[in-house]
Protein backbone atom coordinates (compact mmCIF):
# COMPACT_ATOMS: atom_id res chain seq x y z
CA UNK A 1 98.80 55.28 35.39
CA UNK A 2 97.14 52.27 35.51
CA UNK A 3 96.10 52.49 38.74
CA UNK A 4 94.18 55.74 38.27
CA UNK A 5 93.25 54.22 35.28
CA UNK A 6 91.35 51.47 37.07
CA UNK A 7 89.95 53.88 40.26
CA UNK A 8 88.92 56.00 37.54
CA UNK A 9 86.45 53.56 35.92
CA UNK A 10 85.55 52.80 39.20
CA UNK A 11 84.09 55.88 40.54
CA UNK A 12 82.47 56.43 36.71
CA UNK A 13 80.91 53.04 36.71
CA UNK A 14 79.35 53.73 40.45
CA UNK A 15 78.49 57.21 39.19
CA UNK A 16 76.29 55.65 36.33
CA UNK A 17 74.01 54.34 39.03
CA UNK A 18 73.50 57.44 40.90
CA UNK A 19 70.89 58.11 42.40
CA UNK A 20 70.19 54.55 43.58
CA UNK A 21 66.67 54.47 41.84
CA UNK A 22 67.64 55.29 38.39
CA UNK A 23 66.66 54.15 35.26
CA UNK A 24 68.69 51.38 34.22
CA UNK A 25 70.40 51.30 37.75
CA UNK A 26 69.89 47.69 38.55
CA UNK A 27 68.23 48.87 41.97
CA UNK A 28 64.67 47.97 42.97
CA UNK A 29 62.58 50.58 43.78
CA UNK A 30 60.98 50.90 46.98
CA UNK A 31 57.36 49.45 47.19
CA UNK A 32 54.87 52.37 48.49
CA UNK A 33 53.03 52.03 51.93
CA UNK A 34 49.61 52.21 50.47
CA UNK A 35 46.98 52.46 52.84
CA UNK A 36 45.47 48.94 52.89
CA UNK A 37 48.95 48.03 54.06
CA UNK A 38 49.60 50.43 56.55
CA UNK A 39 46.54 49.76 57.97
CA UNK A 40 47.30 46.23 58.45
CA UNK A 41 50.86 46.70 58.79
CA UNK A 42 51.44 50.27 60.27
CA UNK A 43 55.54 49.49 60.99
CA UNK A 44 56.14 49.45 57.11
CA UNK A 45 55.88 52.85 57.14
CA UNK A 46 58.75 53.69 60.05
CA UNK A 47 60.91 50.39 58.03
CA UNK A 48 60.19 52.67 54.33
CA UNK A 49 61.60 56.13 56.00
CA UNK A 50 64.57 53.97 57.63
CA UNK A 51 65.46 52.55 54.43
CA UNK A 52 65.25 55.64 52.25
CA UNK A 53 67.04 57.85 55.12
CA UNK A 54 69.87 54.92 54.39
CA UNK A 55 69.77 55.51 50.68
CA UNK A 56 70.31 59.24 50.92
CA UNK A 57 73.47 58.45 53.04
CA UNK A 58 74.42 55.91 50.78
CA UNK A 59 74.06 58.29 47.77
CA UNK A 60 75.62 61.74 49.33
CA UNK A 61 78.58 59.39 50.34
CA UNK A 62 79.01 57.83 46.38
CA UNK A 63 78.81 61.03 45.49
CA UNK A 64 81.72 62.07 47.42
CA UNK A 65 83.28 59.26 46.66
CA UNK A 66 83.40 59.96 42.67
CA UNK A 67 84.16 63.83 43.71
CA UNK A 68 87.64 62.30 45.26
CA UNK A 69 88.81 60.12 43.50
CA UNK A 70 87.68 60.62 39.96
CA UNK A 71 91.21 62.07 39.10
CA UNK A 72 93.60 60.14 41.85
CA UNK A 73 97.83 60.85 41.31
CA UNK A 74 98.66 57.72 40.01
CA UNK A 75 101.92 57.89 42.48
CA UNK A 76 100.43 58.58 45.38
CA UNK A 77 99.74 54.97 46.02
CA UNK A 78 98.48 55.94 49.65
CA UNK A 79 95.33 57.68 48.10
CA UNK A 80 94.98 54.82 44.91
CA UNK A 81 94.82 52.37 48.34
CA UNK A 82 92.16 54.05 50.46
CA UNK A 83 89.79 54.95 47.01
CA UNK A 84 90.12 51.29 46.60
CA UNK A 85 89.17 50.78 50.49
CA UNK A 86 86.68 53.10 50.40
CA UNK A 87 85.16 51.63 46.79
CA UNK A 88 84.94 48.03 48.12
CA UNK A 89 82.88 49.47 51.35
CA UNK A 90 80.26 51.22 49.03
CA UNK A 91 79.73 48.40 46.83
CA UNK A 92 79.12 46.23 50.00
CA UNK A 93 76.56 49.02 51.11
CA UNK A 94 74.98 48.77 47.89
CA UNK A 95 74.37 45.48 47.85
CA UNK A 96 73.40 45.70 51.84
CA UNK A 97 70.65 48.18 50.04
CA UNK A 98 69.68 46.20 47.49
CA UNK A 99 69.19 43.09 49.99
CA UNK A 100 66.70 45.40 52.50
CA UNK A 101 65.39 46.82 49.74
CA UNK A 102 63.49 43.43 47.81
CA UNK A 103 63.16 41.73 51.37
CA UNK A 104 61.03 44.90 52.11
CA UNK A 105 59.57 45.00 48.94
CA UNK A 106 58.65 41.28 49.02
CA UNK A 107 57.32 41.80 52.71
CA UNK A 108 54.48 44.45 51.02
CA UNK A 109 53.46 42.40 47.86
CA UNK A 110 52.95 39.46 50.18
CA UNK A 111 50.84 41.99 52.89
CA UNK A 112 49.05 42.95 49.52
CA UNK A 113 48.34 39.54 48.30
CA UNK A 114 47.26 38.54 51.59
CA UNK A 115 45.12 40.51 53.84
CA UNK A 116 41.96 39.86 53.08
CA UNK A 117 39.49 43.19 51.65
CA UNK A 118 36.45 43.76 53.39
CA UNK A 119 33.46 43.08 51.51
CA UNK A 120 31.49 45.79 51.38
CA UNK A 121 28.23 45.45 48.50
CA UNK A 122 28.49 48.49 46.33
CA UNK A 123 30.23 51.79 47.11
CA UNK A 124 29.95 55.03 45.65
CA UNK A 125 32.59 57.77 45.90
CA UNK A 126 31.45 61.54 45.94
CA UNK A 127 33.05 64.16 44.37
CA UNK A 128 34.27 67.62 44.58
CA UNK A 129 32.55 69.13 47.86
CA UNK A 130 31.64 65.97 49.09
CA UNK A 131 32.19 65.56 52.60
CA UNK A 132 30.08 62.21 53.40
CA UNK A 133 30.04 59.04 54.85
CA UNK A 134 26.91 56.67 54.82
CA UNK A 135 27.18 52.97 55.50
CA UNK A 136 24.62 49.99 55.58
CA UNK A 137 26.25 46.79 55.75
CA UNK A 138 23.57 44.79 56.32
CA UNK A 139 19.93 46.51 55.27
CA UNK A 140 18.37 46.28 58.14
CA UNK A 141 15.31 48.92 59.42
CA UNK A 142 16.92 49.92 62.33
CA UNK A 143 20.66 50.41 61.16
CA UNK A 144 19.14 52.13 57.74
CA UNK A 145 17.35 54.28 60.08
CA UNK A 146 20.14 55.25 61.82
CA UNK A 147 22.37 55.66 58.98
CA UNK A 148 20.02 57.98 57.18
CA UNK A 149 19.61 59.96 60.44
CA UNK A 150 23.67 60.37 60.71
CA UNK A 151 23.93 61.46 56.80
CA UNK A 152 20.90 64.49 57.47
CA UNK A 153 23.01 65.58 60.41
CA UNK A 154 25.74 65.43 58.07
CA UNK A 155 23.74 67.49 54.96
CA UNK A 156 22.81 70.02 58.14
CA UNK A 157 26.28 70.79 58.69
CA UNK A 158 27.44 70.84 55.02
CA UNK A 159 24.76 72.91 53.86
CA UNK A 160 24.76 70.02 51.19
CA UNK A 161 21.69 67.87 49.68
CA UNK A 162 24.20 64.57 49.22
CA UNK A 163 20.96 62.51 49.88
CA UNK A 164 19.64 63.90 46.25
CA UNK A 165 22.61 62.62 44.56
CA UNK A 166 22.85 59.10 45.91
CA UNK A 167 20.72 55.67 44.56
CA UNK A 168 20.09 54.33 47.75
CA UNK A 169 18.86 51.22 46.61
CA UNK A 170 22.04 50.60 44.56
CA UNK A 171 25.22 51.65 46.92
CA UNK A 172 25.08 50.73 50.29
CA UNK A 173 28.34 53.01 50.89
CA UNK A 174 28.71 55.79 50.11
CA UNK A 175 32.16 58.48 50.92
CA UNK A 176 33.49 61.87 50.00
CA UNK A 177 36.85 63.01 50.86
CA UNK A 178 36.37 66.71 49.98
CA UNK A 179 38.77 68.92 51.13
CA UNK A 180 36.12 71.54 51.86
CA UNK A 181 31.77 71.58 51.26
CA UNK A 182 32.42 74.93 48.72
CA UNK A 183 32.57 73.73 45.31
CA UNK A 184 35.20 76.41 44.19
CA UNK A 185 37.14 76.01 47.10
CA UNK A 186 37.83 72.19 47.25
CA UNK A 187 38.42 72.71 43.20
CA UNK A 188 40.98 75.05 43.46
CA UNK A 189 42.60 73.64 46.50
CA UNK A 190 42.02 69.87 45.55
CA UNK A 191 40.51 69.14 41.76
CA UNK A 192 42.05 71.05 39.74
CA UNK A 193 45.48 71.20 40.78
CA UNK A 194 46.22 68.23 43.09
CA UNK A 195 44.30 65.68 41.34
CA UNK A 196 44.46 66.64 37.77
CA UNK A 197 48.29 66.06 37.52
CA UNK A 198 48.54 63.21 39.92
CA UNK A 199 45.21 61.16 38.61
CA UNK A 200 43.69 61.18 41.94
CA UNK A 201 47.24 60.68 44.13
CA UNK A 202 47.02 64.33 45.87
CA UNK A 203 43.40 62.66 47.49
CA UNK A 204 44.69 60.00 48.52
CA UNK A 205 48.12 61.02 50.14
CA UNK A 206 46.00 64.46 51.72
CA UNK A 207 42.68 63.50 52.66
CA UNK A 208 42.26 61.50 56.17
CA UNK A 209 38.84 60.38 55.23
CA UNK A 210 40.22 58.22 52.95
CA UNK A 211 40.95 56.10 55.74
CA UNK A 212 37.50 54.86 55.50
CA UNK A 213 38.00 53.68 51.72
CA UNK A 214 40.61 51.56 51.98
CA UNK A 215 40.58 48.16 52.58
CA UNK A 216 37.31 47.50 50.68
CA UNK A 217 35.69 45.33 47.81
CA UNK A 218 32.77 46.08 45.88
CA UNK A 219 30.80 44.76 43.56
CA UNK A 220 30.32 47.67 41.88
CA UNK A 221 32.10 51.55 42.33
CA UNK A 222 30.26 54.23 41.47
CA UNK A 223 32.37 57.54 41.18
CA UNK A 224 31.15 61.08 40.43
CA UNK A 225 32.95 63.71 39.39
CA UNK A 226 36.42 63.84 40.99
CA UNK A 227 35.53 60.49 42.69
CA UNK A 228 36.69 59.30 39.67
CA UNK A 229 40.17 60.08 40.49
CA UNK A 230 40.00 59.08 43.60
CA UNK A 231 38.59 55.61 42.53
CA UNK A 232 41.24 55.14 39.49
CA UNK A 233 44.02 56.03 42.54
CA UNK A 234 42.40 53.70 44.70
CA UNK A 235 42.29 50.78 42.58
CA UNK A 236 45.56 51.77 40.77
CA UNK A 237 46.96 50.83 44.35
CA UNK A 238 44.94 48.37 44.93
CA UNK A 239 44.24 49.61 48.15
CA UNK A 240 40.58 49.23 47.13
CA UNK A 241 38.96 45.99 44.74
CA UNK A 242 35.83 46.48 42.55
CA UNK A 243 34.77 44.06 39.69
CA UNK A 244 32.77 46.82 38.23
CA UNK A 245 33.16 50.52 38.39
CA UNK A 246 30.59 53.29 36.64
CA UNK A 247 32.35 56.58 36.33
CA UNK A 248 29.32 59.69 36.17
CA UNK A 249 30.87 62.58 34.80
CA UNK A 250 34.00 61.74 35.71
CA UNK A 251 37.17 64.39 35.82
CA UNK A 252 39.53 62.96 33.39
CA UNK A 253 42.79 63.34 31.81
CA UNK A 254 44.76 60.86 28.43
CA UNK A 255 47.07 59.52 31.37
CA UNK A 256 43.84 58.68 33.53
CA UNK A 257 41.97 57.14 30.68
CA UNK A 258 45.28 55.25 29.69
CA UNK A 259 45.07 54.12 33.53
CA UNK A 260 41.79 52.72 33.58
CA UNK A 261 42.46 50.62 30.39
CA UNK A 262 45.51 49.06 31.92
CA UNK A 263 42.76 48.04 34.87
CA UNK A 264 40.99 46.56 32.39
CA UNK A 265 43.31 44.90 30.33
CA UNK A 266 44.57 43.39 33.61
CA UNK A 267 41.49 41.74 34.93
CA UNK A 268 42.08 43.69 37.88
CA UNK A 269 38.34 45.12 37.60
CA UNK A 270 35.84 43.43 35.04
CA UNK A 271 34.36 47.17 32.91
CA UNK A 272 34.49 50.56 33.41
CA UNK A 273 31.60 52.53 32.51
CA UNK A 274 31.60 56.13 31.67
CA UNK A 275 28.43 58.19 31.88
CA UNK A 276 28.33 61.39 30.41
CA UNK A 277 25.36 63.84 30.41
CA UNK A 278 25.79 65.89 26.76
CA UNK A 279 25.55 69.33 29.06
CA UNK A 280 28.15 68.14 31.54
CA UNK A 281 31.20 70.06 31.42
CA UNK A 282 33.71 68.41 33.62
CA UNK A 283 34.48 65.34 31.51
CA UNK A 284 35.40 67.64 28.25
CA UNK A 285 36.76 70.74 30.22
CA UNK A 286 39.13 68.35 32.59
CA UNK A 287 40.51 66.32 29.76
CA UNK A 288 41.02 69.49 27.38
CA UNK A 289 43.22 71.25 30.29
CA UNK A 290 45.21 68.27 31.34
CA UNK A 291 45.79 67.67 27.54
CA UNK A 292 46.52 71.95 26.85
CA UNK A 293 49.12 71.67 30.02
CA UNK A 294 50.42 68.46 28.87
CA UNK A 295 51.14 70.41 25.31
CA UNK A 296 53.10 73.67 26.71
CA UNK A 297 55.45 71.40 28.85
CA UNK A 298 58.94 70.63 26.70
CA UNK A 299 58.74 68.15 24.26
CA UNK A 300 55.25 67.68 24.73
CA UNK A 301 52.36 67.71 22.10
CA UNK A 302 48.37 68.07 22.53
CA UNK A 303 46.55 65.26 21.86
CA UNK A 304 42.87 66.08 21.82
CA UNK A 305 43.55 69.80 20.02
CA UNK A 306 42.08 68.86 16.80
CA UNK A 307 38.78 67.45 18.69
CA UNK A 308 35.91 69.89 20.28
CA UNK A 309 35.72 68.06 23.09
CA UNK A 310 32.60 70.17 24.35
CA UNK A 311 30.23 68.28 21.63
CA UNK A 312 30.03 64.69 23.68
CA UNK A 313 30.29 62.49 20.08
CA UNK A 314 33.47 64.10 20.08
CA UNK A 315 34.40 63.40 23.96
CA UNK A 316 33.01 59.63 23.32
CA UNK A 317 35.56 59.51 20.49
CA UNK A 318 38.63 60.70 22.32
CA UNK A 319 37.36 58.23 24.82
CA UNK A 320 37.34 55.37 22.94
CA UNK A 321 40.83 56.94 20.81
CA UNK A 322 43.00 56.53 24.05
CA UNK A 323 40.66 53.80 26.00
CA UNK A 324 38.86 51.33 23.04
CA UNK A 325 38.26 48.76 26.25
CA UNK A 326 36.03 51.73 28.52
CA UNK A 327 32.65 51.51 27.64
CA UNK A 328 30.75 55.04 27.25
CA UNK A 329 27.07 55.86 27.63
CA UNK A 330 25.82 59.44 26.68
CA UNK A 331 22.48 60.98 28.47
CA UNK A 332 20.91 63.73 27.01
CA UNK A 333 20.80 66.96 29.40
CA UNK A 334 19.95 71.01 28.43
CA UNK A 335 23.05 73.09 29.62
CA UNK A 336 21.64 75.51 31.89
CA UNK A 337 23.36 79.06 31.39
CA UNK A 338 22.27 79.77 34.99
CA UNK A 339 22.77 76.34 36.62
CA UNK A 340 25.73 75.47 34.56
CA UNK A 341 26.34 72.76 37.17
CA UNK A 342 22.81 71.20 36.81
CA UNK A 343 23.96 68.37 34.17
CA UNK A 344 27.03 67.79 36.38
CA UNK A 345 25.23 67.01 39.33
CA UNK A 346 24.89 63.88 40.82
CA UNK A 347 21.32 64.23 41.47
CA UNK A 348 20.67 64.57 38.06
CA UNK A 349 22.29 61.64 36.82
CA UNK A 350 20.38 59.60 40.05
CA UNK A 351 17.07 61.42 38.52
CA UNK A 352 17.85 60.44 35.29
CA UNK A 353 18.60 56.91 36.34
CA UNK A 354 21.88 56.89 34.15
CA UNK A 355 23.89 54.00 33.90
């Protein structure tokens, strides 16, 4: 008996760390392959999918493992033997794991902490329907020339006015990693789905022109709209360094608010403005829907219900409720019943010169 006893607690005390990555499991989890570091290290990518195809093996065969010999015949000292056998293998692959597993992890933080970002002045990320690039790194005639000449070509083909929106005298870059030029379209099959429960990770994982993102610094990072997600995911993997970012009517959810504070309180960027026109309905409508879905799911409980987030003191409170370190500057703007978009618009926060 007391062998089954003991092969027993075994098999329970291996089950208690199954899966590998568990809460409470002891195991490291694996470091993701952002894109700064698969750009400079592009093998960390096939070494991740090795090492995680190992840790399904590793887990299917545990699993088996408890399946067998959970309840062993304490007589039949043949199958006691090879549980044993086979328990002293798995707790050597375990460890093998664990061993690949913070070797690999310590191989990206050290990639992170070391390739150098590319300075690139101030960068502004577009948001939903913008499909854009536009880069001066040094303002000269000629290359602005050319630059400008590229982005018309690429307003022709968009059927887009991106030009309108931008402060070409403040960003020198400028990106949009749309999934499509129709507004409705790239919200239903980007915005509002994709990025509003991931805080900007759908963009990043999805979209190829983020590519072009990665890898930089700015002084300051201007984001409109959904570029705000995009930024906070970004940053949040530090695939991207800014010591200031400006956020202009910014899609935003509690989590991504809680997000941006944590930035802050890290000294990982310096502020983060928001700018909110009072007739702009993405900042109240986005953090109302995130915080209705967050409400319906088990267990979970609306935070903003009590506020109407469409009045902006009332969006600048909820603000400051769940961020107190984001700093929040309201512009007056008319809603227009048949431009509702009109205070949204990035052009009209570049005409208004809101900062």
């Amino acid at each position: 008996m007391r062998a089954a006893a003991t092969i027993a607690a075994c098999a329970a005390a291996l089950l208690s760390v199954l899966p590998l990555w568990a809460q409470g499991s002891g195991m490291p989890d694996l470091s993701t392959v952002t894109m700064r570091v698969r750009q400079g290290h592009p093998e960390y990518l096939q070494r991740a999918a090795t090492l995680r195809a190992k840790i399904t093996a590793f887990n299917a065969e545990a699993t088996q493992f408890n399946a067998d010999c959970r309840a062993l015949d304490a007589d039949n000292a043949a199958a006691v033997q090879a549980c044993r056998d086979r328990l002293a293998r798995l707790q050597a692959e375990r460890a093998a794991l664990m061993g690949e597993t913070k070797a690999f992890n310590a191989d990206v933080a050290s990639a992170l902490e070391h390739d150098p970002y590319k300075p690139s002045g101030n960068g502004m990320v577009g948001g939903t329907g913008w499909i854009v690039g536009y880069n001066v790194p040094k303002p000269t005639p000629e290359l602005i020339a050319k630059s400008r000449e590229m982005l018309a070509e690429q307003e022709r083909l968009a059927g887009n006015k991106y030009s309108d929106g931008i402060d070409f005298d403040r960003y020198n870059f400028v990106i949009g990693i749309a999934a499509e030029t129709d507004f409705a379209g790239d919200l239903l099959k980007r915005v509002g789905i994709g990025d509003e429960l991931t805080e900007g990770q759908y963009s990043i994982e999805t979209q190829p022109g983020y590519a072009a993102l990665a890898g930089r610094s700015f002084g300051e990072l201007g984001c409109h709209s959904n570029g705000a997600m995009v930024c906070l995911a970004a940053l949040r993997n530090k695939d991207v360094k800014a010591d200031n970012v400006v956020l202009y009517g910014p899609q935003i959810t509690e989590e991504g608010l809680k997000q941006w504070q944590a930035l802050v309180d890290s000294g990982q960027v310096k502020s983060v403005t928001l700018v909110v026109n009072s007739g702009d309905p993405v900042p109240p409508l986005s953090l109302a829907f995130a915080d209705y879905v967050k409400g319906k799911l088990p267990g979970g409980e609306e935070t903003y219900g009590g506020k109407a987030l469409l009045r902006t003191s009332q969006l600048a409170s909820a603000v400051k409720e769940t961020a107190p370190g984001l700093q929040v500057h309201v512009h007056d703007c008319s809603f227009q019943v048949t431009n509702w978009a009109h205070c949204h618009e990035m052009a009209t926060y570049n005409a208004e010169g809101a900062r």
